[in-house]
Structures are given as C-alpha cells and as structure tokens.
PDB file of N, CA and C in Angstrom:
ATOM      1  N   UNK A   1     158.178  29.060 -96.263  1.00  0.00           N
ATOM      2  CA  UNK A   1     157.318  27.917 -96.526  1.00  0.00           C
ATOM      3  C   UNK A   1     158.143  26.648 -96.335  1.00  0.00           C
ATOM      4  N   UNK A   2     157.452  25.675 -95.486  1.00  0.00           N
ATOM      5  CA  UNK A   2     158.662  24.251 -95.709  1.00  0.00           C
ATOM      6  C   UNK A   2     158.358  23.429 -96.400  1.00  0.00           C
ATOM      7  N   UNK A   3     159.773  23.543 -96.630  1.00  0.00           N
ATOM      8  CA  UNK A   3     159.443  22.427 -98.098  1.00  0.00           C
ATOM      9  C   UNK A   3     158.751  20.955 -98.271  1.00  0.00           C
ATOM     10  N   UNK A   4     158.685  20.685 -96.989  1.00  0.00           N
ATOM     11  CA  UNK A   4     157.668  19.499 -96.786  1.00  0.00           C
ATOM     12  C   UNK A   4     156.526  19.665 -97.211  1.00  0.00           C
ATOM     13  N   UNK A   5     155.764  20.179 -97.369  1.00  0.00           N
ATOM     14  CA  UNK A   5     154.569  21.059 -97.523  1.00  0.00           C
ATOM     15  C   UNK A   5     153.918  21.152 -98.787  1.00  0.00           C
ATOM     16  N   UNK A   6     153.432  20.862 -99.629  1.00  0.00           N
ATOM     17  CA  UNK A   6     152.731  20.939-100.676  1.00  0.00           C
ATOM     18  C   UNK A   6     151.790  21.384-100.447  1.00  0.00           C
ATOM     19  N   UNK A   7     151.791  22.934-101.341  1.00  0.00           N
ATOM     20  CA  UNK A   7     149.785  23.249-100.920  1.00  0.00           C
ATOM     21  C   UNK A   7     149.085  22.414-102.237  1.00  0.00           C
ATOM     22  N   UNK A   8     147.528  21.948-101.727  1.00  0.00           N
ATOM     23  CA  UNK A   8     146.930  21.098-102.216  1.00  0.00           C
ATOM     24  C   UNK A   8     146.190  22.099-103.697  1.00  0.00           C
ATOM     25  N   UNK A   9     146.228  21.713-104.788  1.00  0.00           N
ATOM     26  CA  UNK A   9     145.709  21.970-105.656  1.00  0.00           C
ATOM     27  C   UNK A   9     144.263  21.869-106.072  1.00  0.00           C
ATOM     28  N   UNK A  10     143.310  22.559-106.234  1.00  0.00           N
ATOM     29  CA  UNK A  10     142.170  22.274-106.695  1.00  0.00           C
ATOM     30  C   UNK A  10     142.018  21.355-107.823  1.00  0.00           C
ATOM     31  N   UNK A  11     140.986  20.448-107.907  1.00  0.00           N
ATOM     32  CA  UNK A  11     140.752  20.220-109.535  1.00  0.00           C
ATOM     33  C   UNK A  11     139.620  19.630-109.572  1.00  0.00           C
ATOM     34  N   UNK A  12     138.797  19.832-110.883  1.00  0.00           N
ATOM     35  CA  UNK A  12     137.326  19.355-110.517  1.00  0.00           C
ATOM     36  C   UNK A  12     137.294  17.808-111.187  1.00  0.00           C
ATOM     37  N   UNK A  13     136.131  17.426-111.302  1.00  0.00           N
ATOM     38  CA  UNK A  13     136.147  15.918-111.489  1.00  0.00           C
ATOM     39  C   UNK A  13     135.982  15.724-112.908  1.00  0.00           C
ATOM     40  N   UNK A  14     136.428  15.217-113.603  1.00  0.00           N
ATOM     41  CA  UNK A  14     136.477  14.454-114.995  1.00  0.00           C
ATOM     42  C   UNK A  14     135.061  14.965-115.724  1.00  0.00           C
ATOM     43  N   UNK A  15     133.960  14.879-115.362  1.00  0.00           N
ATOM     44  CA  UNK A  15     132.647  14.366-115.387  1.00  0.00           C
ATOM     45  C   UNK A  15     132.272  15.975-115.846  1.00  0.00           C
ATOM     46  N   UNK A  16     132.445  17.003-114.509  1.00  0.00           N
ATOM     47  CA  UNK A  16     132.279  18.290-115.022  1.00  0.00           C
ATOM     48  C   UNK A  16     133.150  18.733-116.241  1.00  0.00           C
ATOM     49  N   UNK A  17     134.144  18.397-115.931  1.00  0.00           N
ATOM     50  CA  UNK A  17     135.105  19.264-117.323  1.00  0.00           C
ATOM     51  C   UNK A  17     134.530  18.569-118.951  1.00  0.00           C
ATOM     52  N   UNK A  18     134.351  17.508-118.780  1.00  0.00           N
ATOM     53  CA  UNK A  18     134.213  16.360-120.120  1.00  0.00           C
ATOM     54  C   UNK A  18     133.075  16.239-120.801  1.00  0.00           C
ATOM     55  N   UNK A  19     132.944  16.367-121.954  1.00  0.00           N
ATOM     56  CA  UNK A  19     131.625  16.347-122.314  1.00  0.00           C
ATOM     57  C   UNK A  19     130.779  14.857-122.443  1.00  0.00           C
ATOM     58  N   UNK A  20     129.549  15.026-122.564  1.00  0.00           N
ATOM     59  CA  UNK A  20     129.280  13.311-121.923  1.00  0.00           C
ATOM     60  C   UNK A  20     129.122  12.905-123.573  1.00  0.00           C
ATOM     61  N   UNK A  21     129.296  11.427-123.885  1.00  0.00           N
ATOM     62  CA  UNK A  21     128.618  11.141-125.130  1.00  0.00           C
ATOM     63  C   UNK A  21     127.243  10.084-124.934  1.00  0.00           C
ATOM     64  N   UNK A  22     126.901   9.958-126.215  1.00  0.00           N
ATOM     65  CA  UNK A  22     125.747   9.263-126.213  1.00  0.00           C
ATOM     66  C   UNK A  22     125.606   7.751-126.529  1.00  0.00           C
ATOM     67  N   UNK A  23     125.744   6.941-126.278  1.00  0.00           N
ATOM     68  CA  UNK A  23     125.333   5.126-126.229  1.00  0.00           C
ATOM     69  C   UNK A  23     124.432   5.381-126.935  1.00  0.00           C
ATOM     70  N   UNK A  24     124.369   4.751-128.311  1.00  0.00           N
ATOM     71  CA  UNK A  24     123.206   4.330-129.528  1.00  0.00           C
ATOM     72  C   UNK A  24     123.373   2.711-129.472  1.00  0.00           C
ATOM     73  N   UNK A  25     122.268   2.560-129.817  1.00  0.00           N
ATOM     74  CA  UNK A  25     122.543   0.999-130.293  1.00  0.00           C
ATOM     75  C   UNK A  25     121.577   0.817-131.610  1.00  0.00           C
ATOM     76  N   UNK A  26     122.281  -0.171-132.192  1.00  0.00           N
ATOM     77  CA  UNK A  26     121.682  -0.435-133.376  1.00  0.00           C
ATOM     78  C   UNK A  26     121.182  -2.034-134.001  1.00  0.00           C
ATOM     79  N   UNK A  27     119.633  -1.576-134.810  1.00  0.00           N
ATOM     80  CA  UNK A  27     119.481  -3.101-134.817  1.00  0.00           C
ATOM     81  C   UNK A  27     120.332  -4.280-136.076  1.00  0.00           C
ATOM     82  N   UNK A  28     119.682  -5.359-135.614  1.00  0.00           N
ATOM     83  CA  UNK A  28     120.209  -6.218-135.954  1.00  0.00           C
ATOM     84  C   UNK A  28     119.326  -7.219-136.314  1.00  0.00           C
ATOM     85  N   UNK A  29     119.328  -8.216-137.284  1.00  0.00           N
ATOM     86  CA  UNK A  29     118.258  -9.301-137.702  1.00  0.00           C
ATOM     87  C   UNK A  29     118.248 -10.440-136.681  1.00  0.00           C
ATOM     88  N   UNK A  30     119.689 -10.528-135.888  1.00  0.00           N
ATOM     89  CA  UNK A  30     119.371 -12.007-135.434  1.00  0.00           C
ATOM     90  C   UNK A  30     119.660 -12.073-133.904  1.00  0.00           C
ATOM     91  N   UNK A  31     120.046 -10.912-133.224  1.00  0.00           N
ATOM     92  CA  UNK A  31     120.023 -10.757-131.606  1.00  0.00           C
ATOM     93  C   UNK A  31     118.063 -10.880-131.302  1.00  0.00           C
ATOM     94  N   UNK A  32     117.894 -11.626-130.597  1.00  0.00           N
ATOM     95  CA  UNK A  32     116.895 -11.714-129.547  1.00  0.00           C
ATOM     96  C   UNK A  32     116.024 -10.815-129.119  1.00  0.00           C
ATOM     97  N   UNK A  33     114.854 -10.511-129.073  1.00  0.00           N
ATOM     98  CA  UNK A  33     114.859  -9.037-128.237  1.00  0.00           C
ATOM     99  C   UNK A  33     115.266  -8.888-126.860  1.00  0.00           C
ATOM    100  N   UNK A  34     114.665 -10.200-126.521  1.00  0.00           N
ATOM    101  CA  UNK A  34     114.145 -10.345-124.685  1.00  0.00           C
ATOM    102  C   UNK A  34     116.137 -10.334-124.251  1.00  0.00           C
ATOM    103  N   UNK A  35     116.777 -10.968-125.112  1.00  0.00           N
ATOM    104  CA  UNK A  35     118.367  -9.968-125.001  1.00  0.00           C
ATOM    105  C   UNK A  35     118.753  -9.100-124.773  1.00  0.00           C
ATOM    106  N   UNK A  36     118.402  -8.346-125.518  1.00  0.00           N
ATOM    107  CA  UNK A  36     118.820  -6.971-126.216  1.00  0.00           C
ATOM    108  C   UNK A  36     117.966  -6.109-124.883  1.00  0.00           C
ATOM    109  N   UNK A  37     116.973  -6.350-124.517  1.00  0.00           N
ATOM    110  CA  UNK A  37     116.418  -6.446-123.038  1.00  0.00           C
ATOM    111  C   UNK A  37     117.248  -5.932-121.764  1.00  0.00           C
ATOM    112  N   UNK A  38     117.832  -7.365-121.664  1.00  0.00           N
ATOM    113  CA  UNK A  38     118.857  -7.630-121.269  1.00  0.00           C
ATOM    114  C   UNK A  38     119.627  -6.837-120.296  1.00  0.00           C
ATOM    115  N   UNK A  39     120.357  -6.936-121.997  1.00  0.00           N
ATOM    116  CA  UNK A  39     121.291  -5.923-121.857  1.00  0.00           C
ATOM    117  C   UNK A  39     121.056  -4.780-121.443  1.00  0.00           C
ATOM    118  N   UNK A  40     120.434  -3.693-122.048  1.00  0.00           N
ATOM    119  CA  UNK A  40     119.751  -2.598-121.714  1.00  0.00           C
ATOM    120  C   UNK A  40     119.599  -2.607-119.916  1.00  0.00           C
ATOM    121  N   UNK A  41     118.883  -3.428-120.019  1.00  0.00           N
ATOM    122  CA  UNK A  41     119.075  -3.418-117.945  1.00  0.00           C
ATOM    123  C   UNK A  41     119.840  -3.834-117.403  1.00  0.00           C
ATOM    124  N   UNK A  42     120.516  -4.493-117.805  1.00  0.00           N
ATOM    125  CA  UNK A  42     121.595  -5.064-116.807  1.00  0.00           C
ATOM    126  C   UNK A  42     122.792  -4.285-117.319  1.00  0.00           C
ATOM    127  N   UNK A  43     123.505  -3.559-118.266  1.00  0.00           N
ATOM    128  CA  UNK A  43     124.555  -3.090-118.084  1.00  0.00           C
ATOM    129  C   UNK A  43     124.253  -1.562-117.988  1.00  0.00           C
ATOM    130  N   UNK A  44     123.232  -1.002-118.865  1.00  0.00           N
ATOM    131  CA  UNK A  44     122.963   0.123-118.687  1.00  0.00           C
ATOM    132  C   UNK A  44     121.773   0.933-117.611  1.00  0.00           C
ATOM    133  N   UNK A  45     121.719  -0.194-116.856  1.00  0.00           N
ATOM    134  CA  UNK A  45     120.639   0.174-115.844  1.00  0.00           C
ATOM    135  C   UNK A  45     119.500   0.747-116.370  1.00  0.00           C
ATOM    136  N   UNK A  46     118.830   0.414-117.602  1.00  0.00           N
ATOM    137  CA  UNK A  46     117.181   0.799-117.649  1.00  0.00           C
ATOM    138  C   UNK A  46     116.501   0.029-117.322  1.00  0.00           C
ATOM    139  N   UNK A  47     115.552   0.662-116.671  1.00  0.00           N
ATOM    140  CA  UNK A  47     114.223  -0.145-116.117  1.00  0.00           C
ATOM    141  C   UNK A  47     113.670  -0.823-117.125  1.00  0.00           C
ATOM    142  N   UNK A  48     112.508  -2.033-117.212  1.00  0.00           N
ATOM    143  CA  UNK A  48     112.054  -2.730-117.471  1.00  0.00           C
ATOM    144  C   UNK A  48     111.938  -2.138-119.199  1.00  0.00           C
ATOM    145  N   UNK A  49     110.352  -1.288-118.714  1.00  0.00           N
ATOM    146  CA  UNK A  49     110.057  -0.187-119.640  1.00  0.00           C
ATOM    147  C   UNK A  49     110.683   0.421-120.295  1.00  0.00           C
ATOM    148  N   UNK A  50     111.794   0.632-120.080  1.00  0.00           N
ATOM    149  CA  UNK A  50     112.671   1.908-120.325  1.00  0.00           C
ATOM    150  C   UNK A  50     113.429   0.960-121.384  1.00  0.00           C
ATOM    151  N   UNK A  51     113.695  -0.355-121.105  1.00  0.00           N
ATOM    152  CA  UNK A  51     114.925  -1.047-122.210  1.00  0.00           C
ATOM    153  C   UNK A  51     113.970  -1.348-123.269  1.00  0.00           C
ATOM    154  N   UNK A  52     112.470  -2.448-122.959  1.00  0.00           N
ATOM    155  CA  UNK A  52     112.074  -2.655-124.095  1.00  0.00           C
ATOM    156  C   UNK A  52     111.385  -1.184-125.307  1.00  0.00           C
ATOM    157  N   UNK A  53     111.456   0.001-124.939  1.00  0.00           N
ATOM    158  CA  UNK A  53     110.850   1.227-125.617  1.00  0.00           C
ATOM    159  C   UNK A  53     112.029   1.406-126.411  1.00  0.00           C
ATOM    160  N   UNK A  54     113.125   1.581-125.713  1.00  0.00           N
ATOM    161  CA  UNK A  54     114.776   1.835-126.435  1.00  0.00           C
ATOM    162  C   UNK A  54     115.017   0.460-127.576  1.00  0.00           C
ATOM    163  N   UNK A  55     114.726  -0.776-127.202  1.00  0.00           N
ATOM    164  CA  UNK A  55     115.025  -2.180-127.797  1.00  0.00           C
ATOM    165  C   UNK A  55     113.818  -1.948-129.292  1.00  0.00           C
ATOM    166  N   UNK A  56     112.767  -1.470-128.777  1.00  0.00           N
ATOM    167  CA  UNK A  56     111.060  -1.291-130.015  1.00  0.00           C
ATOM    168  C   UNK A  56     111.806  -0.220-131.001  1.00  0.00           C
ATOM    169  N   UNK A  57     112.592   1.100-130.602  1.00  0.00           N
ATOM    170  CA  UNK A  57     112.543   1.935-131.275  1.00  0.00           C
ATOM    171  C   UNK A  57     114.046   1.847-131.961  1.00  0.00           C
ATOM    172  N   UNK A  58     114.949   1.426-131.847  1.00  0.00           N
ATOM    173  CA  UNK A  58     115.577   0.882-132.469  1.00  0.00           C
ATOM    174  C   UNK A  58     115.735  -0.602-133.736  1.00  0.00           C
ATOM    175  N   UNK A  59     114.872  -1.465-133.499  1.00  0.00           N
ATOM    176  CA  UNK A  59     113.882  -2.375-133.958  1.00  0.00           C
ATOM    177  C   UNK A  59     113.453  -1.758-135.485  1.00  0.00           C
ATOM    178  N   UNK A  60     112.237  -0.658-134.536  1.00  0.00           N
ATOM    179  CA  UNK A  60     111.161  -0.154-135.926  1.00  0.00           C
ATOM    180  C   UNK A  60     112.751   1.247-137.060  1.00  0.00           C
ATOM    181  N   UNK A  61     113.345   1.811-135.826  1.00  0.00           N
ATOM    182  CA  UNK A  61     113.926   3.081-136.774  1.00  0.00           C
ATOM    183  C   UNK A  61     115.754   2.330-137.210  1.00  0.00           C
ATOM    184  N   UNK A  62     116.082   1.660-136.967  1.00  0.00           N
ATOM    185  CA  UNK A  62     117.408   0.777-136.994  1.00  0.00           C
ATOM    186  C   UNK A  62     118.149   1.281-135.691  1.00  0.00           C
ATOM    187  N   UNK A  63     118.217   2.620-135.450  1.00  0.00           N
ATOM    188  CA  UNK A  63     118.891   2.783-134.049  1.00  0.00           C
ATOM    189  C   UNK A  63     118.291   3.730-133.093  1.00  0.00           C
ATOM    190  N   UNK A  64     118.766   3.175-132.073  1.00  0.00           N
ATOM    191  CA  UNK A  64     118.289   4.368-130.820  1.00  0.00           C
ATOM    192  C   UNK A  64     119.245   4.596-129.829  1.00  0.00           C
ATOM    193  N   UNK A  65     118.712   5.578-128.644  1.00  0.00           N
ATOM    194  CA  UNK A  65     119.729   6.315-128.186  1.00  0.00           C
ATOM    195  C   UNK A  65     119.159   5.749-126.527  1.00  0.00           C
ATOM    196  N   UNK A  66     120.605   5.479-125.836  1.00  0.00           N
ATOM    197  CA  UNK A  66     120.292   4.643-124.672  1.00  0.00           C
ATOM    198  C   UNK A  66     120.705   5.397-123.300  1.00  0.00           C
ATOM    199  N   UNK A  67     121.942   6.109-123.772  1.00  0.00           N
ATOM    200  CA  UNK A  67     121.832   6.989-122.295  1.00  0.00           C
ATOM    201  C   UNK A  67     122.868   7.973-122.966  1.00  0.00           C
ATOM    202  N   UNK A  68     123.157   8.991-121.813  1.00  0.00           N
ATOM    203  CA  UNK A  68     124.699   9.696-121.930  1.00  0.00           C
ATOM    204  C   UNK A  68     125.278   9.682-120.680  1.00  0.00           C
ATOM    205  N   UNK A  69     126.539   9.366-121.151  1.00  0.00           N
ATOM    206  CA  UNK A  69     127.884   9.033-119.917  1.00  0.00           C
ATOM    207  C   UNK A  69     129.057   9.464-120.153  1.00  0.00           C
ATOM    208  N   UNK A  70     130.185  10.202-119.316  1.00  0.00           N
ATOM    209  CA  UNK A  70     131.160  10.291-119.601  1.00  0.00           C
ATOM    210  C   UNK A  70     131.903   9.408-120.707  1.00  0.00           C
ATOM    211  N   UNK A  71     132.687   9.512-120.912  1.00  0.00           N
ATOM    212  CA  UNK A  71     133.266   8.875-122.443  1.00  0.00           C
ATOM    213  C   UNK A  71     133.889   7.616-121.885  1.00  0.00           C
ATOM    214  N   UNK A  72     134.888   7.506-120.757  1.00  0.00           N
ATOM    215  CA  UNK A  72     135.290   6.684-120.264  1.00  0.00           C
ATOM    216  C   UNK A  72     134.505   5.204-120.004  1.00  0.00           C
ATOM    217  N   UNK A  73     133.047   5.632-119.091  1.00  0.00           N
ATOM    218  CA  UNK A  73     132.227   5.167-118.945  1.00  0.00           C
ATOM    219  C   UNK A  73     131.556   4.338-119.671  1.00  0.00           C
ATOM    220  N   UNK A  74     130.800   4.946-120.979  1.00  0.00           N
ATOM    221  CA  UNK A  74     130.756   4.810-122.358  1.00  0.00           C
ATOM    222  C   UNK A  74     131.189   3.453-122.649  1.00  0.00           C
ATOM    223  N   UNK A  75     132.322   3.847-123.166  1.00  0.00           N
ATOM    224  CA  UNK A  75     133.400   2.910-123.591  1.00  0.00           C
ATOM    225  C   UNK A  75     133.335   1.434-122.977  1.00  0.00           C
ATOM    226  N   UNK A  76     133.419   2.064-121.107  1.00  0.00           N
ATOM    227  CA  UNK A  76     133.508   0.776-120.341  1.00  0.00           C
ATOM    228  C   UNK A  76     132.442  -0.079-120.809  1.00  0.00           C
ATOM    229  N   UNK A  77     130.831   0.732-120.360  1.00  0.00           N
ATOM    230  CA  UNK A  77     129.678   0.033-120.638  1.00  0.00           C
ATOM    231  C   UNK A  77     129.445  -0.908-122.161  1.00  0.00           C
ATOM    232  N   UNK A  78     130.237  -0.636-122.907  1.00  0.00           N
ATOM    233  CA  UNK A  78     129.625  -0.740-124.343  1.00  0.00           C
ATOM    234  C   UNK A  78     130.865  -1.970-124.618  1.00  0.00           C
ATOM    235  N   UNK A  79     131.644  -1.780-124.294  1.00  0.00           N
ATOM    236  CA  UNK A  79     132.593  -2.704-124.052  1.00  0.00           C
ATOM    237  C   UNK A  79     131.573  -4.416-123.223  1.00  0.00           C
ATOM    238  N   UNK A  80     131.773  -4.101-122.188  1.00  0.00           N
ATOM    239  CA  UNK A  80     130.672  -4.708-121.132  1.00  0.00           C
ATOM    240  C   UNK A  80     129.586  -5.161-122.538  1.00  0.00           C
ATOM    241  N   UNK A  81     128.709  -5.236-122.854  1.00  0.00           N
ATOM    242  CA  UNK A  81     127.770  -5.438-123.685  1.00  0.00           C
ATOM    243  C   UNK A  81     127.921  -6.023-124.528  1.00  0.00           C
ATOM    244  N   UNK A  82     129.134  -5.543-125.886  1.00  0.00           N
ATOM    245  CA  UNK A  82     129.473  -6.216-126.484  1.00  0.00           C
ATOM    246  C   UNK A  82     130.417  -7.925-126.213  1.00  0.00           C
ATOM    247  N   UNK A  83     130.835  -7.776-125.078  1.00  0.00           N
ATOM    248  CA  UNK A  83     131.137  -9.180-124.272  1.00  0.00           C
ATOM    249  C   UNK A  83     130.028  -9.598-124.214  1.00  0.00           C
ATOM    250  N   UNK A  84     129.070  -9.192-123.818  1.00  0.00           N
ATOM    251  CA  UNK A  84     127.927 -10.123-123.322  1.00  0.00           C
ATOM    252  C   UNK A  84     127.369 -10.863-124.261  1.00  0.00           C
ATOM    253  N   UNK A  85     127.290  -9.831-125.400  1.00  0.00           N
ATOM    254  CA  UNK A  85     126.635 -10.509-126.816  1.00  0.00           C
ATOM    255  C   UNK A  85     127.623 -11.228-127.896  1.00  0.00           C
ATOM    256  N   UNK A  86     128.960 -11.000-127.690  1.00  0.00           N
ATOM    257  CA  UNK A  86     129.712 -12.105-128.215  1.00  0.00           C
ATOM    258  C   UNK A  86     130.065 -13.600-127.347  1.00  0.00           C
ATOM    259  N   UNK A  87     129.593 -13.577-126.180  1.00  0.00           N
ATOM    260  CA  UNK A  87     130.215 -14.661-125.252  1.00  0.00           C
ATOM    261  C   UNK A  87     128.729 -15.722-125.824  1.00  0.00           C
ATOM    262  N   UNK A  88     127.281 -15.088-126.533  1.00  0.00           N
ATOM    263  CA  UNK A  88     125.706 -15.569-126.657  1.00  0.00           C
ATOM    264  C   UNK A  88     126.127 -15.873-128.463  1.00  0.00           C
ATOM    265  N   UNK A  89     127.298 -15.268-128.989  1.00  0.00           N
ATOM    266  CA  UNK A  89     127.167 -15.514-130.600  1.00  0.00           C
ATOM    267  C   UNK A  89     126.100 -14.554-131.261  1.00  0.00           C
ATOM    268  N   UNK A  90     126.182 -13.280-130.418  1.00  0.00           N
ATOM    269  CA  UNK A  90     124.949 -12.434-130.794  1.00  0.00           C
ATOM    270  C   UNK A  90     125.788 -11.387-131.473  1.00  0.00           C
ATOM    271  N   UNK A  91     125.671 -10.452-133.082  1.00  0.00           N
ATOM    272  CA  UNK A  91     126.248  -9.090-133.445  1.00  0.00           C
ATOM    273  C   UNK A  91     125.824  -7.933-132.856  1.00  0.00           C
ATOM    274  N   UNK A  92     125.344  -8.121-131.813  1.00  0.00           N
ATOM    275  CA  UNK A  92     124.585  -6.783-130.958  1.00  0.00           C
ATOM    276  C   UNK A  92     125.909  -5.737-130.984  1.00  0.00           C
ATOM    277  N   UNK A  93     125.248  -4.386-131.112  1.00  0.00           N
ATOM    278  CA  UNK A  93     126.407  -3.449-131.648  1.00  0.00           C
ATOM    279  C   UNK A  93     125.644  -2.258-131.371  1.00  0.00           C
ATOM    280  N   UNK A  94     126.489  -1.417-130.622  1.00  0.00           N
ATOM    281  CA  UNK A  94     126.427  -0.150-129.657  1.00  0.00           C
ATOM    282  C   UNK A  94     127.714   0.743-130.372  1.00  0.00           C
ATOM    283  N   UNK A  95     127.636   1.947-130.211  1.00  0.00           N
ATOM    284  CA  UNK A  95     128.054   3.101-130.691  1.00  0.00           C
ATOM    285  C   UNK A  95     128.195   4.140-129.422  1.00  0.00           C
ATOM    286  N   UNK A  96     129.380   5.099-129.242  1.00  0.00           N
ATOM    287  CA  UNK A  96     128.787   6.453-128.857  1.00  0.00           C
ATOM    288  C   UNK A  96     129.349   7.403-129.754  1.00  0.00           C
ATOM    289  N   UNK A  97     128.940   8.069-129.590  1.00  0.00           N
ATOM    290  CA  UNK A  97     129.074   9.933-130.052  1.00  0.00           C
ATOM    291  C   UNK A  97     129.362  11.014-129.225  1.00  0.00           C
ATOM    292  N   UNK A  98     129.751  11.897-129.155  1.00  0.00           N
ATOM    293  CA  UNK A  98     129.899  13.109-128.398  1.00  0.00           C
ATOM    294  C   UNK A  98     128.522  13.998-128.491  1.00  0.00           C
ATOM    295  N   UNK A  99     127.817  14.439-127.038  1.00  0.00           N
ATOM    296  CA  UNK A  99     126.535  15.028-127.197  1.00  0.00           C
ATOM    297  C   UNK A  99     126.948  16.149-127.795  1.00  0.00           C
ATOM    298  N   UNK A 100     126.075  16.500-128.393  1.00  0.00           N
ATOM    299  CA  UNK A 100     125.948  17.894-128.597  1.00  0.00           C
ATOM    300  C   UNK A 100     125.205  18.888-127.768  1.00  0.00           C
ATOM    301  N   UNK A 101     125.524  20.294-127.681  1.00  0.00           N
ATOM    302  CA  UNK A 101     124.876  21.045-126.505  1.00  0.00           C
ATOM    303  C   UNK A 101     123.907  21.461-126.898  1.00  0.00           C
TER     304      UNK A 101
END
C-alpha cells in the first residue's frame, strides 16, 4: 500500500446520528404578537398560518412547540431570535429539549 494513500473513511452526517431537539417558545406579557409573528417566519421559516397558530397557542397555553432541528441548529436559530428580540427590547424566550422517540 503507498503510503501516500489514505483510504477514505465512511461517516454519516451529524443529522442522522444526532437526535433532533425541539424549539418551544414561551409566552410573554409584553412581546407583540405581529412580532412574535415575525419571528416565527423569518427565522424559523413558518408560513404565515403556521407562525400565528404556534404564536395563538402559546399565547392561550404559555408555551408551544415550533419545530425540531438538529441541536446545533437549534441553538443557532434560537440564538438568531433571541437577537432579534433583544436588539426590539422584547423578553421573547425560546427553549429546546431533546425529542423524544
């Protein structure tokens, strides 16, 4: 074998091996809705519908559940968000968890 040569190793992607967690968000008395909106679409990509149902049911139950994403991801997104709503003077506040199977 020459030693130049490295045989290439398999490995699968982050995403399969990792378990995904879950983005909650939770309400709050003084964030906005049409915000909280927003957010929901613009960092977490829900449709229109899809943010204000997640934004209502968090609202009426104190929290709800917004997507699942790798953990990394997660993190990034929720990160992302919480900038958005501290740069507005807003306590908007997101969570994840590890799904369960």
């Amino acid at each position: 074998m020459d030693p130049k040569i490295i045989p290439e190793i398999e490995t699968q992607e982050e995403t399969a091996q990792a378990p995904l967690y879950r983005v909650i968000i939770h309400n709050d008395d003084v964030t906005p809705m049409n915000f909280v909106v927003e957010v929901l679409m613009t960092v977490f990509l829900l449709s229109a519908p899809g943010a204000e149902m997640v934004m209502y049911t968090a609202h009426y139950h104190g929290s709800a559940y917004v997507c699942s994403l790798p953990k990394s991801e997660a993190e990034r997104r929720v990160a992302q968000a919480h900038m958005m709503a501290a740069m507005e003077g807003y306590p908007l506040r997101f969570t994840i968890e590890v799904e369960r199977g």
